[in-house]
N, C-alpha and C. Protein backbone atom coordinates (compact mmCIF):
# COMPACT_ATOMS: atom_id res chain seq x y z
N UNK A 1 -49.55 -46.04 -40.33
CA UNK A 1 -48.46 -46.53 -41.15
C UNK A 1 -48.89 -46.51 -42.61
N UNK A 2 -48.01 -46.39 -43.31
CA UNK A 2 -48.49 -45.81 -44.73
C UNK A 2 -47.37 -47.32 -45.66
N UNK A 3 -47.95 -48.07 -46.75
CA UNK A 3 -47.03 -49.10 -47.28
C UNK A 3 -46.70 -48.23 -48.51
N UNK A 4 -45.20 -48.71 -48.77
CA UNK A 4 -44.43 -48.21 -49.77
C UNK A 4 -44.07 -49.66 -51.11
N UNK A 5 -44.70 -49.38 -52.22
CA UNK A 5 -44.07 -50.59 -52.89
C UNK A 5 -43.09 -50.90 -53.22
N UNK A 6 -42.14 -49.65 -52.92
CA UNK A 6 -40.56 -49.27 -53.41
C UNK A 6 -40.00 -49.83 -52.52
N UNK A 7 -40.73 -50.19 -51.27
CA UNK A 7 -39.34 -50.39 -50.15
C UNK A 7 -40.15 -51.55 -49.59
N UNK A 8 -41.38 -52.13 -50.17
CA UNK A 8 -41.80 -53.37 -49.86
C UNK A 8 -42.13 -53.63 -48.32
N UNK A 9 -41.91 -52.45 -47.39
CA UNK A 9 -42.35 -52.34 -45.95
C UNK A 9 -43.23 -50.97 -45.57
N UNK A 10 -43.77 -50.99 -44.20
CA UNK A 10 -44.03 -50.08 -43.98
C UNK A 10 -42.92 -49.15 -43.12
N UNK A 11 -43.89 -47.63 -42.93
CA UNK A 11 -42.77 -46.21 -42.96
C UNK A 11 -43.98 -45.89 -42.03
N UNK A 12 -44.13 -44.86 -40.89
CA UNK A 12 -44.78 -43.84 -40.54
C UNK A 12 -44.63 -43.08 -41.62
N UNK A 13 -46.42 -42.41 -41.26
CA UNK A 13 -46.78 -41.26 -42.14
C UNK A 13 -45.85 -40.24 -41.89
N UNK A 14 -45.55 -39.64 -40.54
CA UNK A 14 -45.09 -38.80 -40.76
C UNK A 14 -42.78 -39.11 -40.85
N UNK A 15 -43.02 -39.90 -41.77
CA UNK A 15 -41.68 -40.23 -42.30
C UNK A 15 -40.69 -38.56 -42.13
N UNK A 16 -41.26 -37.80 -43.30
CA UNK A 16 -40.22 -36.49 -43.82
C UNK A 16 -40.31 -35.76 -42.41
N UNK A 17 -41.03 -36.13 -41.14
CA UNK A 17 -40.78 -34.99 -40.36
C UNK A 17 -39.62 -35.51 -39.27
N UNK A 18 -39.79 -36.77 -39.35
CA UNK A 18 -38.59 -37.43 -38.84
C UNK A 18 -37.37 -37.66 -39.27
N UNK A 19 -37.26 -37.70 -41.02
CA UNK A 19 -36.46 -37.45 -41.54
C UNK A 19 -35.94 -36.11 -41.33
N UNK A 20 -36.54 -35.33 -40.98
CA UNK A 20 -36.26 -33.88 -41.51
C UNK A 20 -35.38 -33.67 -40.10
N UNK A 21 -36.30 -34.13 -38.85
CA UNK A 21 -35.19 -34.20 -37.44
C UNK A 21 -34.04 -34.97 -37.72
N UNK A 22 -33.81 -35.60 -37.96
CA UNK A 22 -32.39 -36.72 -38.37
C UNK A 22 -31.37 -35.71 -39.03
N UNK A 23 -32.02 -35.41 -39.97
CA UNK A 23 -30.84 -34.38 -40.61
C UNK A 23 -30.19 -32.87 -39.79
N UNK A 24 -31.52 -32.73 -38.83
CA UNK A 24 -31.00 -31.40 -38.41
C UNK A 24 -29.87 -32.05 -36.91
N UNK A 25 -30.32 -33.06 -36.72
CA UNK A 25 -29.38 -33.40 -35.40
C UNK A 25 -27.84 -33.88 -36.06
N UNK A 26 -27.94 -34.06 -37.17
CA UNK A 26 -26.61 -35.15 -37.89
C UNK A 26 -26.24 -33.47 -38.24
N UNK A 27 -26.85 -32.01 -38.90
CA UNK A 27 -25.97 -31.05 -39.13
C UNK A 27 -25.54 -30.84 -37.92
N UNK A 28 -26.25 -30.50 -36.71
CA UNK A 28 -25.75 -29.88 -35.76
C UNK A 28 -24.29 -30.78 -34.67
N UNK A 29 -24.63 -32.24 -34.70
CA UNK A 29 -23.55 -32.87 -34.02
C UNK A 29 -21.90 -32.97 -35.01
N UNK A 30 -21.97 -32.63 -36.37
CA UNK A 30 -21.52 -32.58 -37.55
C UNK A 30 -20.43 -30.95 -37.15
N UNK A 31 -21.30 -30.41 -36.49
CA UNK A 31 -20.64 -28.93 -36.26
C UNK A 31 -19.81 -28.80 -34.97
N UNK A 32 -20.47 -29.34 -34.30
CA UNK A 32 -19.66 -29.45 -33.03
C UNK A 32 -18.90 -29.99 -32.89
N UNK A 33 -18.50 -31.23 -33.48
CA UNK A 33 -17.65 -32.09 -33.71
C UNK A 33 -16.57 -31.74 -34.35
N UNK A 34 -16.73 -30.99 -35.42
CA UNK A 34 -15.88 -30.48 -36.35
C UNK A 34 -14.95 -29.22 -35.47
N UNK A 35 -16.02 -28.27 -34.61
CA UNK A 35 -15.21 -27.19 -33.66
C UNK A 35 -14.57 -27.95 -32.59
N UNK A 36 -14.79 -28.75 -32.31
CA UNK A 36 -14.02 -29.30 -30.90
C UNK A 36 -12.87 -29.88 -31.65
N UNK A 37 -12.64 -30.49 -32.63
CA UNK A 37 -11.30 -31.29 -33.20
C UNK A 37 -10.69 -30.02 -33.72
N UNK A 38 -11.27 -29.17 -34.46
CA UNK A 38 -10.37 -27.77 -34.14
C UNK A 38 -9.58 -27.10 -33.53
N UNK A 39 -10.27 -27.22 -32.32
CA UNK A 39 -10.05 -26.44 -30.47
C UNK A 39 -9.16 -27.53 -30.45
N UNK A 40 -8.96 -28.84 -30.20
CA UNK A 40 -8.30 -29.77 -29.55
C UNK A 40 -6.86 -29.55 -30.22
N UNK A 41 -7.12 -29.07 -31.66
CA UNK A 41 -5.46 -29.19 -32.01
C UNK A 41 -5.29 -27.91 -32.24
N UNK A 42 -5.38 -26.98 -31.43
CA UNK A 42 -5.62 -25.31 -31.54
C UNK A 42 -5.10 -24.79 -32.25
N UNK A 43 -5.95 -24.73 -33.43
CA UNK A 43 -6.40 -24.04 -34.59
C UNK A 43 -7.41 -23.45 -34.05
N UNK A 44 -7.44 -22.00 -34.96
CA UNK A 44 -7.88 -21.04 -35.27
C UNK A 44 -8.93 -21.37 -36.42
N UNK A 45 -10.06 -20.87 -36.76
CA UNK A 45 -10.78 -21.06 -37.82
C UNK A 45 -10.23 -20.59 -38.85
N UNK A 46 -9.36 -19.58 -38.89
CA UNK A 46 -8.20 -18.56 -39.78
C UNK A 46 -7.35 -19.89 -40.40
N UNK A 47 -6.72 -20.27 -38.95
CA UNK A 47 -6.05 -21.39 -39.55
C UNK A 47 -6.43 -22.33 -40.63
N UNK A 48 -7.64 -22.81 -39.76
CA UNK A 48 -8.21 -24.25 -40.49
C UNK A 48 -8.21 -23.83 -41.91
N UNK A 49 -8.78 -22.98 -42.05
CA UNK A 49 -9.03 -21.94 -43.60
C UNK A 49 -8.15 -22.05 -44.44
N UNK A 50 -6.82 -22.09 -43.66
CA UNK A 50 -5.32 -21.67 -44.80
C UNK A 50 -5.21 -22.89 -45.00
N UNK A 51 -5.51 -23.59 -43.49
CA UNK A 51 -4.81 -25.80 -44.05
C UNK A 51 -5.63 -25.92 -45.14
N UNK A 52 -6.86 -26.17 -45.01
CA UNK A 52 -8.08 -26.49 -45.82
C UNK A 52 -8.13 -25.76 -47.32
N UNK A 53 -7.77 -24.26 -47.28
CA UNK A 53 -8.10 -24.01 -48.64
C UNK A 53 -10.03 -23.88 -48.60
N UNK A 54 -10.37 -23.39 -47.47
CA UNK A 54 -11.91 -23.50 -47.34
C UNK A 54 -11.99 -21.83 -46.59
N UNK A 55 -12.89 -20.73 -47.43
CA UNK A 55 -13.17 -19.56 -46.25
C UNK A 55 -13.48 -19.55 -45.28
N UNK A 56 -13.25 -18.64 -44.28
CA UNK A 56 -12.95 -18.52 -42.95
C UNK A 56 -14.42 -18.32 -42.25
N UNK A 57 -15.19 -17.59 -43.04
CA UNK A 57 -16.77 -16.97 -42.84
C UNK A 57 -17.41 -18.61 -42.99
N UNK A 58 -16.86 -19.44 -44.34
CA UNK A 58 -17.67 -20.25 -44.03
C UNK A 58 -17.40 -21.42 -42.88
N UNK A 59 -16.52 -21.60 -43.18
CA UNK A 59 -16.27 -22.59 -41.93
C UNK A 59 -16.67 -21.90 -40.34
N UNK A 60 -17.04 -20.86 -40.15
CA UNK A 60 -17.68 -19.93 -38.90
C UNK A 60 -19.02 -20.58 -39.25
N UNK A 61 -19.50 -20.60 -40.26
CA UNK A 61 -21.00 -20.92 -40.43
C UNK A 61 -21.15 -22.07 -39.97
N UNK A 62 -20.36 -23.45 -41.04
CA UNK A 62 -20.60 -24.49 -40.56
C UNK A 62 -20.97 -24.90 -39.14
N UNK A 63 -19.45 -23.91 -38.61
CA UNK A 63 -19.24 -24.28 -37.02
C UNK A 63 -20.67 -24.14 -36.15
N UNK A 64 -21.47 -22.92 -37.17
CA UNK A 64 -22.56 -22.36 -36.31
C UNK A 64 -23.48 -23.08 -36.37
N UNK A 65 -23.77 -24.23 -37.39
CA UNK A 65 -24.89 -24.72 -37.77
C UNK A 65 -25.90 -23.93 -38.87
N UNK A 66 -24.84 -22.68 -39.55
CA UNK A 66 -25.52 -21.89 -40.52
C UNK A 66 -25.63 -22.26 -41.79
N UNK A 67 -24.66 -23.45 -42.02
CA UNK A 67 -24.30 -23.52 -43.52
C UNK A 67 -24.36 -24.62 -43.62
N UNK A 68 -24.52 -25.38 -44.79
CA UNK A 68 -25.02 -26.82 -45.15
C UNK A 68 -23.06 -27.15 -45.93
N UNK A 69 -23.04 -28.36 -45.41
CA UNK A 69 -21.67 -28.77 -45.91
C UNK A 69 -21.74 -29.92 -46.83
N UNK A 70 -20.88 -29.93 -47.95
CA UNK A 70 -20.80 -31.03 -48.40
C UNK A 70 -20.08 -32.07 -48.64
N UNK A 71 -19.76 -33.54 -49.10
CA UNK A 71 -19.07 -34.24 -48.33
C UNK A 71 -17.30 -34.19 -48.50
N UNK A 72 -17.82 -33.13 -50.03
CA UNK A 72 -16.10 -33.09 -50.65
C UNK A 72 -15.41 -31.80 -49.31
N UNK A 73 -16.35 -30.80 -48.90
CA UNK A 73 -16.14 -29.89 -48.28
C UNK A 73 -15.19 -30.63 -46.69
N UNK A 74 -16.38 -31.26 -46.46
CA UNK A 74 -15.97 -32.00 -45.51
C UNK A 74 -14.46 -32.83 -45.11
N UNK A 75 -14.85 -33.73 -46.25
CA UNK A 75 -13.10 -34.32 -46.25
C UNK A 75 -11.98 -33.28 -46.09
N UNK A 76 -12.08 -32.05 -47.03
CA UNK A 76 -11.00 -31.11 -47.18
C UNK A 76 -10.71 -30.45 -45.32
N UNK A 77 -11.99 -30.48 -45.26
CA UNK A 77 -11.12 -29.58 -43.54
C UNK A 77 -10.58 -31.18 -42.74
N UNK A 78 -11.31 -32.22 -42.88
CA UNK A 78 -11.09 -33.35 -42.24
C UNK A 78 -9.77 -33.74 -42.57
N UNK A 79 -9.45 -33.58 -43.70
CA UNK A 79 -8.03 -34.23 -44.30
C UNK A 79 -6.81 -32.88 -43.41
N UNK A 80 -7.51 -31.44 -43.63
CA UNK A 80 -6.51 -30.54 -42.84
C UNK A 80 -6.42 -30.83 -41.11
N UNK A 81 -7.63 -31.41 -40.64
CA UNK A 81 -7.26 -31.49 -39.40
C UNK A 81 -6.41 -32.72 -39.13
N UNK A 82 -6.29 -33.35 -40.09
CA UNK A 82 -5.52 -34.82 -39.63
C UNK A 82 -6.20 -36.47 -39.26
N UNK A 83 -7.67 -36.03 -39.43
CA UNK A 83 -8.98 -36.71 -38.76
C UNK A 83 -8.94 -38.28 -40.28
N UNK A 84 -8.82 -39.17 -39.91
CA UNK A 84 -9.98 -40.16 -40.97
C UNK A 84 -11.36 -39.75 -41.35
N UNK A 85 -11.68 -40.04 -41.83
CA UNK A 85 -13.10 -39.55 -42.53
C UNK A 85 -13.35 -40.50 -41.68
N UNK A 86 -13.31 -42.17 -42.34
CA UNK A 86 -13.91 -43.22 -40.99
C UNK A 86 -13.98 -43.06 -39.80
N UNK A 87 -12.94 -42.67 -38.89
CA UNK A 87 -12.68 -41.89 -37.26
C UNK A 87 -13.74 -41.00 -37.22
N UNK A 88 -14.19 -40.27 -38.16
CA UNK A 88 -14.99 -38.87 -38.19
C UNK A 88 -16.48 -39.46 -38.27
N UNK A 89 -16.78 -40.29 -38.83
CA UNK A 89 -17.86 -40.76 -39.05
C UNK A 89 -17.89 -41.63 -38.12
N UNK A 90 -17.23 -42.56 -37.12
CA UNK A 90 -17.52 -43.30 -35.81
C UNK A 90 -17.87 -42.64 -34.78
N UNK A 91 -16.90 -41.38 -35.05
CA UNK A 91 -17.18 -40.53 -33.60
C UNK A 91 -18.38 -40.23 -33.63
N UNK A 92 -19.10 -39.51 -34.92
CA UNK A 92 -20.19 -38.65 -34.51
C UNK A 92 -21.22 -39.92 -34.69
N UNK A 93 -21.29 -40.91 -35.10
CA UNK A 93 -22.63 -41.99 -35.05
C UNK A 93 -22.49 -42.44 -33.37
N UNK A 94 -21.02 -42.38 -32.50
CA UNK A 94 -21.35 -42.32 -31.48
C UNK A 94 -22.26 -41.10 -30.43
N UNK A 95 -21.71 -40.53 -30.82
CA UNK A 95 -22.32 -39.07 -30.41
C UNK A 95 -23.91 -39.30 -30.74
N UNK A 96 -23.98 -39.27 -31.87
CA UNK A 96 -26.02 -39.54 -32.21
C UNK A 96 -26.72 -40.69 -31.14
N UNK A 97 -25.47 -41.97 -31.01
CA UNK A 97 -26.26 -42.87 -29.98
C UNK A 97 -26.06 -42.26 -28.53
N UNK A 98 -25.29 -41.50 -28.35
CA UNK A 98 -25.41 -41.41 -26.94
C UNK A 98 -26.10 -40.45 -26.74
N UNK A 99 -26.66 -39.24 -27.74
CA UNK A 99 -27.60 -38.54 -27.41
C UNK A 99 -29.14 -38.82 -27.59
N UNK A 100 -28.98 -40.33 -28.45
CA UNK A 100 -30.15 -40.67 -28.40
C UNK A 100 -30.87 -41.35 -27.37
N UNK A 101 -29.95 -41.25 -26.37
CA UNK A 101 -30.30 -42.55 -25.79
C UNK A 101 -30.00 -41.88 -23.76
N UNK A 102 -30.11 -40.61 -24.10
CA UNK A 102 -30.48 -39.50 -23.65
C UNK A 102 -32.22 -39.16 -22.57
């Protein structure tokens, strides 16, 4: 364990590699999530594209886990699918616990 004076507790050393897993499981459940509320209200990625005002290649990426999204990006397809951002963000922190717990 390594002490931080910034955060007045301790962190494992290897903090950034766990950090670094956190982020790749939050892109990837982030993607799937996003294609299944797609599929559910069958849209087309073509589609989502025209609601959204977001390219078609990229939102293929996102879907793939190729492309890094950001949060304004986000809202825009979220707001085209009809989704709350809050709803969007419950679902997938459920999703993280139930795969964590896996």
């Amino acid at each position: 364990m390594t002490y931080s004076p910034w955060f007045a507790r301790t962190y494992p050393a290897n903090l950034s590699d766990f950090a670094g897993r956190l982020i790749m499981a939050l892109r990837e459940n982030t993607a799937l999530l996003l294609r299944e509320m797609r599929l559910e209200r069958g849209l087309s990625q073509e589609g989502l594209a025209k609601a959204s005002g977001i390219d078609r290649t990229f939102i293929s990426g996102v879907e793939r886990n190729r492309r890094n999204i950001t949060l304004d990006t986000l809202d825009r397809l979220l707001a085209a699918l009809g989704v709350d951002s809050h709803r969007f963000l419950c679902l997938l922190a459920d999703r993280e616990k139930t795969k964590g717990s896996r």
